[in-house]
C-alpha atoms as a PDB file:
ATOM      1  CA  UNK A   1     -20.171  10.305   3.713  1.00  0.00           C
ATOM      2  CA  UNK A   2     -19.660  10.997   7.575  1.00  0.00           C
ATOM      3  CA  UNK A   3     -16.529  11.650   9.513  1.00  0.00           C
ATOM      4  CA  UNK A   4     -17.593   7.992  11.314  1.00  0.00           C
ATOM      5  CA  UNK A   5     -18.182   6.085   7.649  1.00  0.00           C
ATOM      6  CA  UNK A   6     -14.982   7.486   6.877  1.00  0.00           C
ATOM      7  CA  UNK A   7     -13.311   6.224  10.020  1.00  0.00           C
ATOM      8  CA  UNK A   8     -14.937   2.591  10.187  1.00  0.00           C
ATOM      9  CA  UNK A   9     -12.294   0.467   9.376  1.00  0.00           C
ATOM     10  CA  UNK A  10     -13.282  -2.757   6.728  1.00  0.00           C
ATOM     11  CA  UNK A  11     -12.917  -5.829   7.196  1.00  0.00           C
ATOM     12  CA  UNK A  12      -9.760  -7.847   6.969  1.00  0.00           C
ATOM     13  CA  UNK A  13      -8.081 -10.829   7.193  1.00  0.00           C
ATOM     14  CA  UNK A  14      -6.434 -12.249  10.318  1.00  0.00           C
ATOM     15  CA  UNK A  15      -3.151 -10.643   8.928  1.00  0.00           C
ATOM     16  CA  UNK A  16      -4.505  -7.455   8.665  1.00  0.00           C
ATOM     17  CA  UNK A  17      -5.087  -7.366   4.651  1.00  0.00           C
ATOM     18  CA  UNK A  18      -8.481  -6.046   3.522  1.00  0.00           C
ATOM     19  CA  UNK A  19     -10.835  -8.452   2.436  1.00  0.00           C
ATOM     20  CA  UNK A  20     -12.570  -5.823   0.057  1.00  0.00           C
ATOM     21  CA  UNK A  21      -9.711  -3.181  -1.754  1.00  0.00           C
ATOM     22  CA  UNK A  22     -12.711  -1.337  -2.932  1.00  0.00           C
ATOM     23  CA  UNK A  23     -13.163  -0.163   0.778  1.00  0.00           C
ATOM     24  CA  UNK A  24      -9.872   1.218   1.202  1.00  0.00           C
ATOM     25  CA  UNK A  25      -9.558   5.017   1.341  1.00  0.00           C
ATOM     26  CA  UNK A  26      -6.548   7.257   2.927  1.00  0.00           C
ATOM     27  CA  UNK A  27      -7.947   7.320   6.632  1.00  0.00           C
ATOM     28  CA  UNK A  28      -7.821   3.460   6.299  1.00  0.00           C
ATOM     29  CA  UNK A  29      -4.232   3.608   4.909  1.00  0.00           C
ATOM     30  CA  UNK A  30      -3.334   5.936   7.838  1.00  0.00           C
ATOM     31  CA  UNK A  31      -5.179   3.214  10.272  1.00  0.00           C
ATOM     32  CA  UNK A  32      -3.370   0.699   8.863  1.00  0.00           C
ATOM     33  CA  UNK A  33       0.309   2.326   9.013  1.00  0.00           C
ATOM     34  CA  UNK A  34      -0.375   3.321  12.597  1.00  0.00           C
ATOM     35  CA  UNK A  35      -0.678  -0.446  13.442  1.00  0.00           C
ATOM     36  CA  UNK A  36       2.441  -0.586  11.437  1.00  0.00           C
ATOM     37  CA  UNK A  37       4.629   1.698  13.243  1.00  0.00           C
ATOM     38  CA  UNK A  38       4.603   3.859  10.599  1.00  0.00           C
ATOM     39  CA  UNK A  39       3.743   7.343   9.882  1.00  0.00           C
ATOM     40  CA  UNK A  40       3.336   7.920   6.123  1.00  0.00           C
ATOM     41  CA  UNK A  41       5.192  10.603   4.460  1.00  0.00           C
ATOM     42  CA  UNK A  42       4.399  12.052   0.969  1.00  0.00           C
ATOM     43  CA  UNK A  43       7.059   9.715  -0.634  1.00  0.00           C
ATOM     44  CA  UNK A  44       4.999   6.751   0.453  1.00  0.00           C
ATOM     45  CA  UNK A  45       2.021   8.881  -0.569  1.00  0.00           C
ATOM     46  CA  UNK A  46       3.843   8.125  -4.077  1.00  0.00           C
ATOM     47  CA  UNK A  47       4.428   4.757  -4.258  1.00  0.00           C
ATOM     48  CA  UNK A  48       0.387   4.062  -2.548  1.00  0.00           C
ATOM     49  CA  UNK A  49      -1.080   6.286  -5.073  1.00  0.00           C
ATOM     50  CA  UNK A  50       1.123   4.285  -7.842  1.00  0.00           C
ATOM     51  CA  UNK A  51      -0.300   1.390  -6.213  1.00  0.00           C
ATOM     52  CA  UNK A  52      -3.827   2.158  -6.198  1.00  0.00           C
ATOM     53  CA  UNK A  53      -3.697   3.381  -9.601  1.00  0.00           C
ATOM     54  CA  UNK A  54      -2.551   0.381 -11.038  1.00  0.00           C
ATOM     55  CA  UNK A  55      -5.066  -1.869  -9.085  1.00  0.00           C
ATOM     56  CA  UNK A  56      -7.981   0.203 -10.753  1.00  0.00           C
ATOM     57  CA  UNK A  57      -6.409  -0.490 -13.825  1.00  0.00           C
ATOM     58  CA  UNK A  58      -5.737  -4.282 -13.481  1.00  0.00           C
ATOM     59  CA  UNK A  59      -7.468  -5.524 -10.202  1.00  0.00           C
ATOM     60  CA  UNK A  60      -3.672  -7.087  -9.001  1.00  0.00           C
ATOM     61  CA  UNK A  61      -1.374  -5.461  -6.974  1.00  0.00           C
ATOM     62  CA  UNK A  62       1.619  -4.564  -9.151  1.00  0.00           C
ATOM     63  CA  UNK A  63       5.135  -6.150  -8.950  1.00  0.00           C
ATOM     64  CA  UNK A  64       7.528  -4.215  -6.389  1.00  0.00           C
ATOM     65  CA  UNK A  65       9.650  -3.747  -9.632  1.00  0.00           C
ATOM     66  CA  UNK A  66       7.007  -1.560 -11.330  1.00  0.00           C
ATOM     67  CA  UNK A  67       6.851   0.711  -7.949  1.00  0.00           C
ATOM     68  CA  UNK A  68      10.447   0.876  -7.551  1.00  0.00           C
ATOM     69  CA  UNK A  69      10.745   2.172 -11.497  1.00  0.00           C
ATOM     70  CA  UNK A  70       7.490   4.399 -10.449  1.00  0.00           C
ATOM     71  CA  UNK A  71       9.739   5.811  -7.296  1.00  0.00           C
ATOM     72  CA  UNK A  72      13.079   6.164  -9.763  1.00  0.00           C
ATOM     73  CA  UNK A  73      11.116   7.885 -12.321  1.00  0.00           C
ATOM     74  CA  UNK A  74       9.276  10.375  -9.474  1.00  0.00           C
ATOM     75  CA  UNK A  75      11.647  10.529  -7.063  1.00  0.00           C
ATOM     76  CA  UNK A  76      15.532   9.517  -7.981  1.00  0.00           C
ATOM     77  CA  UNK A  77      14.934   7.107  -5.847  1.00  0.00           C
ATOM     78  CA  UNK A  78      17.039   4.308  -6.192  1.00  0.00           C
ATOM     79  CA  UNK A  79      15.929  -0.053  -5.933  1.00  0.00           C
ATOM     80  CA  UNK A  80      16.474   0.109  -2.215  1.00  0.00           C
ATOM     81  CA  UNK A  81      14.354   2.779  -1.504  1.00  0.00           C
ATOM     82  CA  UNK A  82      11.437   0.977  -1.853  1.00  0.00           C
ATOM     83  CA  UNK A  83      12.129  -0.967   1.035  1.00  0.00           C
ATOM     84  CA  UNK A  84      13.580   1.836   3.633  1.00  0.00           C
ATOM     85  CA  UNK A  85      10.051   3.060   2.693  1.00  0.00           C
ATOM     86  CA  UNK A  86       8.279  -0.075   3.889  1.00  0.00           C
ATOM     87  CA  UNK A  87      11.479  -1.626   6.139  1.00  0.00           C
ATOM     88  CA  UNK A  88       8.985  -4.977   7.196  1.00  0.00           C
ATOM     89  CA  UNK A  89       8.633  -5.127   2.981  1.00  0.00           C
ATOM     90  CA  UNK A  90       6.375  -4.983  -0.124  1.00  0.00           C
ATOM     91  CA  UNK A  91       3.734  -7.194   0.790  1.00  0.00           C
ATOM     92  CA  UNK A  92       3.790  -7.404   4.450  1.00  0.00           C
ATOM     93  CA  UNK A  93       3.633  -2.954   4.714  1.00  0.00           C
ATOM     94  CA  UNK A  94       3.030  -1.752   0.881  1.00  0.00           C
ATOM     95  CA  UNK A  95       0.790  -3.990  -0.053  1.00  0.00           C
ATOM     96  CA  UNK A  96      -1.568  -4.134   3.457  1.00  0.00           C
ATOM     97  CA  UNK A  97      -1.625  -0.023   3.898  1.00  0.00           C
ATOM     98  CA  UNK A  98      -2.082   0.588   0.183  1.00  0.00           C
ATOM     99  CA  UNK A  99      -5.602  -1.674   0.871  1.00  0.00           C
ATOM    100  CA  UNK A 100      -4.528  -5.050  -1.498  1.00  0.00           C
ATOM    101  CA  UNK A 101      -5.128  -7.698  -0.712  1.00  0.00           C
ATOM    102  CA  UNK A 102      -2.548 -10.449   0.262  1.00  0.00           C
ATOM    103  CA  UNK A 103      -0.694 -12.157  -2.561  1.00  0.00           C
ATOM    104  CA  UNK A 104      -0.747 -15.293  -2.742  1.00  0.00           C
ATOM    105  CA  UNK A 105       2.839 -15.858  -4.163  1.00  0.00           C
ATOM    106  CA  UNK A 106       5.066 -12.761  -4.769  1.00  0.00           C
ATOM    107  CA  UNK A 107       8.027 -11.651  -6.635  1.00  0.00           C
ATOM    108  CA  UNK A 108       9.774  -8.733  -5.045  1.00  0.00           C
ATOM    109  CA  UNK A 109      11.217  -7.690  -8.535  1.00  0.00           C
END
């Protein structure tokens, strides 16, 4: 794959969600938080890896509960930090940069 593959950005919604998760890789997560305001750390590395991991595994997104336990168990982290991580929230950052796509209806845990 080529340094320009890599930095071609998929397609998306009009909200910024990819229409394809399968396309997502980190220099689209770092395209996305950019347009976010944000500038990913290696905690959120943590919770997007989580994230990923668990969409290969059940082709959802999981419940912010099950990445706030993932961030307690790795981390100390406690409920909270999920969201000082992603201040504009689970779906609307989390969810977009870690390449879901959007939910349709959402419990925040």
């Amino acid at each position: 794959m080529t340094v320009e593959t890599q930095a071609a950005m998929p397609a998306t919604d009009d909200q910024g969600y990819l229409l394809d998760p399968i396309q997502w890789n980190p220099v689209v997560a770092e395209k996305i938080a950019a347009k976010e305001n944000l500038a990913l750390t290696e905690d959120h590395w943590v919770a997007i890896r989580f994230m990923r991991g668990y969409w290969e595994e059940h082709q959802i997104a999981p419940d912010a509960r099950h990445v706030m336990r993932h961030l307690a168990e790795k981390l100390g982290a406690g409920r909270n930090y999920l969201f000082q991580l992603f201040p504009y929230g689970y779906v609307q950052q989390a969810c977009k940069i870690a390449g879901m796509r959007k939910p349709r209806a959402w419990s925040t845990g």
